[in-house]
Protein backbone atom coordinates (compact mmCIF):
# COMPACT_ATOMS: atom_id res chain seq x y z
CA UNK A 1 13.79 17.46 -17.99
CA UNK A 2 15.57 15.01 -15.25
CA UNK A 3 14.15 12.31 -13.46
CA UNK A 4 15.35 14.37 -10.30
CA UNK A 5 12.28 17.41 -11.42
CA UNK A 6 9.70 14.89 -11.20
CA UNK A 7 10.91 13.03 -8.43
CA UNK A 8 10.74 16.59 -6.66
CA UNK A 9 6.97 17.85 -8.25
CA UNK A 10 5.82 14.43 -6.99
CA UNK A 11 7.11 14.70 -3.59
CA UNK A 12 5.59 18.29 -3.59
CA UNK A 13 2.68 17.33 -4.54
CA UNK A 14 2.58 14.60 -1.60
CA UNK A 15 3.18 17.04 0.79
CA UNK A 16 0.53 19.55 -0.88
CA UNK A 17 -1.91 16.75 -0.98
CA UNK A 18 -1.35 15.67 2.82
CA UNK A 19 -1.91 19.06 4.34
CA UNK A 20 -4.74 19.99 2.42
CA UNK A 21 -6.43 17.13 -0.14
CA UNK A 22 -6.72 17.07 -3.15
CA UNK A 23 -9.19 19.35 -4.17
CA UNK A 24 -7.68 22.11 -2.39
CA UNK A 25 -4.61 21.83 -3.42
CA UNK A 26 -3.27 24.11 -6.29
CA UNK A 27 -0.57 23.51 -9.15
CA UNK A 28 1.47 26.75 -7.71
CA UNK A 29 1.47 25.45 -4.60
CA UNK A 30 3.04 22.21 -5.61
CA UNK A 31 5.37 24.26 -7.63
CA UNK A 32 6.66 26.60 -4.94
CA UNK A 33 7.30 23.54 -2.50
CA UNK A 34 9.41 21.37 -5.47
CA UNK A 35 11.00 25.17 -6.48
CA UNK A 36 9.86 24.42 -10.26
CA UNK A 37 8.94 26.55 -12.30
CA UNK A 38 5.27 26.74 -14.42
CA UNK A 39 7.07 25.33 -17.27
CA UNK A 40 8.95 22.43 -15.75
CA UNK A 41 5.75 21.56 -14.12
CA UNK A 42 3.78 21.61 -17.44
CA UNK A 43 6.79 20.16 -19.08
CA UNK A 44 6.46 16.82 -16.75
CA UNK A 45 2.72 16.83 -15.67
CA UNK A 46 -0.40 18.09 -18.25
CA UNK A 47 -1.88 18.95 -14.43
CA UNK A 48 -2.58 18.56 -11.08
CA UNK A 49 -5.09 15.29 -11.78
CA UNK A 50 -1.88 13.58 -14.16
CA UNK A 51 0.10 14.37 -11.28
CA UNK A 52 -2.07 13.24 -8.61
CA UNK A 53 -2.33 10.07 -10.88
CA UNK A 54 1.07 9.47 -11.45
CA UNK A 55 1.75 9.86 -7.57
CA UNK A 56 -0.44 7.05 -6.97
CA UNK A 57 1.14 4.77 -9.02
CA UNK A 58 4.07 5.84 -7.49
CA UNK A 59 3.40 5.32 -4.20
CA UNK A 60 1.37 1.83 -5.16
CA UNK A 61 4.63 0.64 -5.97
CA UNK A 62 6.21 1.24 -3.13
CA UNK A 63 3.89 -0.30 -0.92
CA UNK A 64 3.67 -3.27 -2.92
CA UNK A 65 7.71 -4.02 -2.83
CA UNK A 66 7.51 -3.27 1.24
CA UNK A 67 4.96 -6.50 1.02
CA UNK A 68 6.61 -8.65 -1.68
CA UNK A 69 10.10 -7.83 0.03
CA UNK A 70 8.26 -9.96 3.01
CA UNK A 71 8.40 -13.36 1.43
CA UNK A 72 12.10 -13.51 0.17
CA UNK A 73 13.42 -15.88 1.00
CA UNK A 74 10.16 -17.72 0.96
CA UNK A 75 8.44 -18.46 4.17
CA UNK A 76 6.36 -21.74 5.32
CA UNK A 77 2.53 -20.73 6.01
CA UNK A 78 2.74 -19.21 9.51
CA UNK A 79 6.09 -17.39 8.96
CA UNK A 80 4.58 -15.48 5.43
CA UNK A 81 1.71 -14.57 7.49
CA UNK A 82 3.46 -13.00 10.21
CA UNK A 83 5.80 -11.30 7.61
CA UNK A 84 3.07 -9.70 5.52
CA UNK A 85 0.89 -8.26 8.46
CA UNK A 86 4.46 -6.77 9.72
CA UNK A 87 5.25 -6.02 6.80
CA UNK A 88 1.76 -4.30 6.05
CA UNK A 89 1.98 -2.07 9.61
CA UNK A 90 6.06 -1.13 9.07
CA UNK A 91 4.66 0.28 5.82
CA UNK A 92 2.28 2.26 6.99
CA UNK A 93 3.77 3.49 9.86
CA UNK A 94 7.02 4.38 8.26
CA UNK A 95 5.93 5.68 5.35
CA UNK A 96 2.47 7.48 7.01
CA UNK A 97 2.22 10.25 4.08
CA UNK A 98 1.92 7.71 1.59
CA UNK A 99 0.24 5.59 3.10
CA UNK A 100 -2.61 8.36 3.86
CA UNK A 101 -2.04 9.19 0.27
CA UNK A 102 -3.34 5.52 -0.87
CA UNK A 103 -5.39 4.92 1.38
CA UNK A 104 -7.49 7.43 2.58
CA UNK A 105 -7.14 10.42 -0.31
CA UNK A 106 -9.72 9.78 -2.51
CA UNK A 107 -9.16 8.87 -5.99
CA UNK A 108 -12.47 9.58 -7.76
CA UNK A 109 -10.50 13.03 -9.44
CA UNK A 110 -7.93 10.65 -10.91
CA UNK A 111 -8.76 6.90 -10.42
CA UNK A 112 -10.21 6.13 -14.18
CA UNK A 113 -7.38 7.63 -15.50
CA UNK A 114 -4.87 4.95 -14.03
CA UNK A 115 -7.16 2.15 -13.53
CA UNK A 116 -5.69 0.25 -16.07
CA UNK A 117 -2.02 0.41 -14.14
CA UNK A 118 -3.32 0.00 -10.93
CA UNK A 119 -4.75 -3.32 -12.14
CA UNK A 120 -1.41 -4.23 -13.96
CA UNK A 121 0.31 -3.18 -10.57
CA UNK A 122 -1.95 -4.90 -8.71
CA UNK A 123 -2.00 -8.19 -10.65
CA UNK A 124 1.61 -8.24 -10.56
CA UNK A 125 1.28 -7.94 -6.30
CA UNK A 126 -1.54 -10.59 -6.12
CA UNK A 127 0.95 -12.64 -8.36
CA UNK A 128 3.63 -12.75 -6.27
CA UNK A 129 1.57 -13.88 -3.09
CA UNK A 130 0.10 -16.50 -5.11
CA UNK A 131 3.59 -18.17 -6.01
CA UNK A 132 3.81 -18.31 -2.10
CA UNK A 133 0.45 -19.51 -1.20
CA UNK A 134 -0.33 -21.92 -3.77
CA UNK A 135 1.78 -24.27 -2.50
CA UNK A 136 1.20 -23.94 0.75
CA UNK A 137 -2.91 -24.43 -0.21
CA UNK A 138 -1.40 -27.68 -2.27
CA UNK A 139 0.04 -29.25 0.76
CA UNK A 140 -3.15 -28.49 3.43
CA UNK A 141 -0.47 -25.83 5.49
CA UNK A 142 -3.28 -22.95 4.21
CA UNK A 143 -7.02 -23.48 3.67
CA UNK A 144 -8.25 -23.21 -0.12
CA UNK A 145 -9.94 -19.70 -1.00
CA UNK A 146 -10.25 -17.16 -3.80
CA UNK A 147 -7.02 -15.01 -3.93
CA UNK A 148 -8.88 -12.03 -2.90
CA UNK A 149 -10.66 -13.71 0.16
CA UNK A 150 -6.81 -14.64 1.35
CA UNK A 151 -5.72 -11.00 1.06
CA UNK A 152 -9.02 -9.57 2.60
CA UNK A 153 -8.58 -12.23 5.76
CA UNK A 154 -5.18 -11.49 5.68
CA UNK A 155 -4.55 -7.78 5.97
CA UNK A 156 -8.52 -6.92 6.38
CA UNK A 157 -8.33 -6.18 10.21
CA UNK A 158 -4.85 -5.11 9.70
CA UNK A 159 -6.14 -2.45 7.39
CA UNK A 160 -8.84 -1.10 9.65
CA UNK A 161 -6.99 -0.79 12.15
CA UNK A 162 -4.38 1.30 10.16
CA UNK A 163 -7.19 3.28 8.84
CA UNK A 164 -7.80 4.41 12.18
CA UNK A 165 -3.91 4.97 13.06
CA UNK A 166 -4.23 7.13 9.61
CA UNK A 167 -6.74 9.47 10.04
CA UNK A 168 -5.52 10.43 13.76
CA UNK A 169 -8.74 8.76 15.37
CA UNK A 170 -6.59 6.20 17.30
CA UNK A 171 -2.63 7.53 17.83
CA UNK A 172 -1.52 4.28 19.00
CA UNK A 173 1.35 2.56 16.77
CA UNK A 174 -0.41 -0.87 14.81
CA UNK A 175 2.83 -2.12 15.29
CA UNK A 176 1.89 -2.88 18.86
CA UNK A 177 -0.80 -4.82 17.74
CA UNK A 178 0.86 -6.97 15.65
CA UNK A 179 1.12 -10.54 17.61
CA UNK A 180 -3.16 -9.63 18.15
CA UNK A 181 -3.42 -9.14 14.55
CA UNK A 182 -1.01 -12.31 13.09
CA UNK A 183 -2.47 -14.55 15.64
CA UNK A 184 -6.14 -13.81 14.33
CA UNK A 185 -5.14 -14.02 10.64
CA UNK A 186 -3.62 -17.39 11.76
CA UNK A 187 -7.05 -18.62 13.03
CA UNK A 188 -8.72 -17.76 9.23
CA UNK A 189 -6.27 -18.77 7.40
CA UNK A 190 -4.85 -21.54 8.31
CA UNK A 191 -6.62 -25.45 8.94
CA UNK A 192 -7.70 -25.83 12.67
CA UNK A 193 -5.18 -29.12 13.33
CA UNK A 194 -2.15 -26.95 11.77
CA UNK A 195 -2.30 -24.03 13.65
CA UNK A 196 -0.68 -25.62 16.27
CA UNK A 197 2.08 -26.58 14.52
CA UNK A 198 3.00 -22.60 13.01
């Protein structure tokens, strides 16, 4: 079975999932939008859940090389800020089926089932902001806090505001709140007599 198959089952089953979640969404369905047949669907995915699973992943993994892609080369303090929150809204709004996918699907039909890499995918993202900020926390440009504090005061308001952008309550682009958003994350994360200087 080619790589091309499953490339086209799990774009299907994007599409599938968009229009109609998870739950409602059927295996034939999938199959008849990738034009695969029962076989090649069972031959690459045990079922809808695997699939749903693997998708996830998938998609993860693109999101997380849109963000990472943001701090090469590397940036000083206010610059990697600035990057990530664009870098966090350009995802979103360019890629809005995935990003609906990840982050307002639910996973509770398939999340235990790739727990284990989602945390290797997500240790690898949290690894490569850390190679950025821990210098920058080193030298006073960024104020000491728990990795998941930075990322939560980072891309926090960021994130609800793409929530809303995601489930249609607010049509607006993010992207035109992006100086609003940077500026704020600015204020929490970096020290009061540096901000300034960004």
């Amino acid at each position: 079975m080619t790589a091309s198959v499953r490339d086209d089952l799990l774009a299907a089953g994007l599409a599938v999932f968009d229009r109609v979640g998870f739950e409602a969404a059927t295996v034939a369905a999938i199959r008849t939008r990738a034009r695969a047949s029962n076989g090649s669907f069972f031959h690459v995915f045990g079922s809808k859940k695997e699939l749903a699973g693997a998708l996830f992943l998938e998609v993860l993994r693109h999101y997380h090389a849109a963000v990472l892609a943001a701090l090469d080369p590397v940036p000083d303090a206010g610059q990697g800020i600035d990057r990530l929150i664009r870098a966090h809204l350009d995802w979103v709004v360019t890629s809005r089926r995935e990003a609906r996918y990840l982050f307002e699907i639910s996973r509770s039909e398939w999340g235990e089932d790739v727990r284990d890499a989602q945390r290797a995918q997500n240790a690898r993202l949290a690894e490569g902001i850390e190679r950025w900020r821990a210098p920058l926390v080193a030298h006073g440009e960024l104020l000491p806090m728990t990795p998941v504090m930075f990322v939560s005061q980072l891309i926090g308001s960021a994130q609800i505001f793409c929530r809303a952008f995601l489930s249609g309550r607010d049509r607006t682009d993010p992207r035109g709140e992006a100086d609003t958003l940077i500026a704020c994350a600015i204020r929490a994360l970096v020290p009061p007599d540096r901000i300034r200087k960004q």
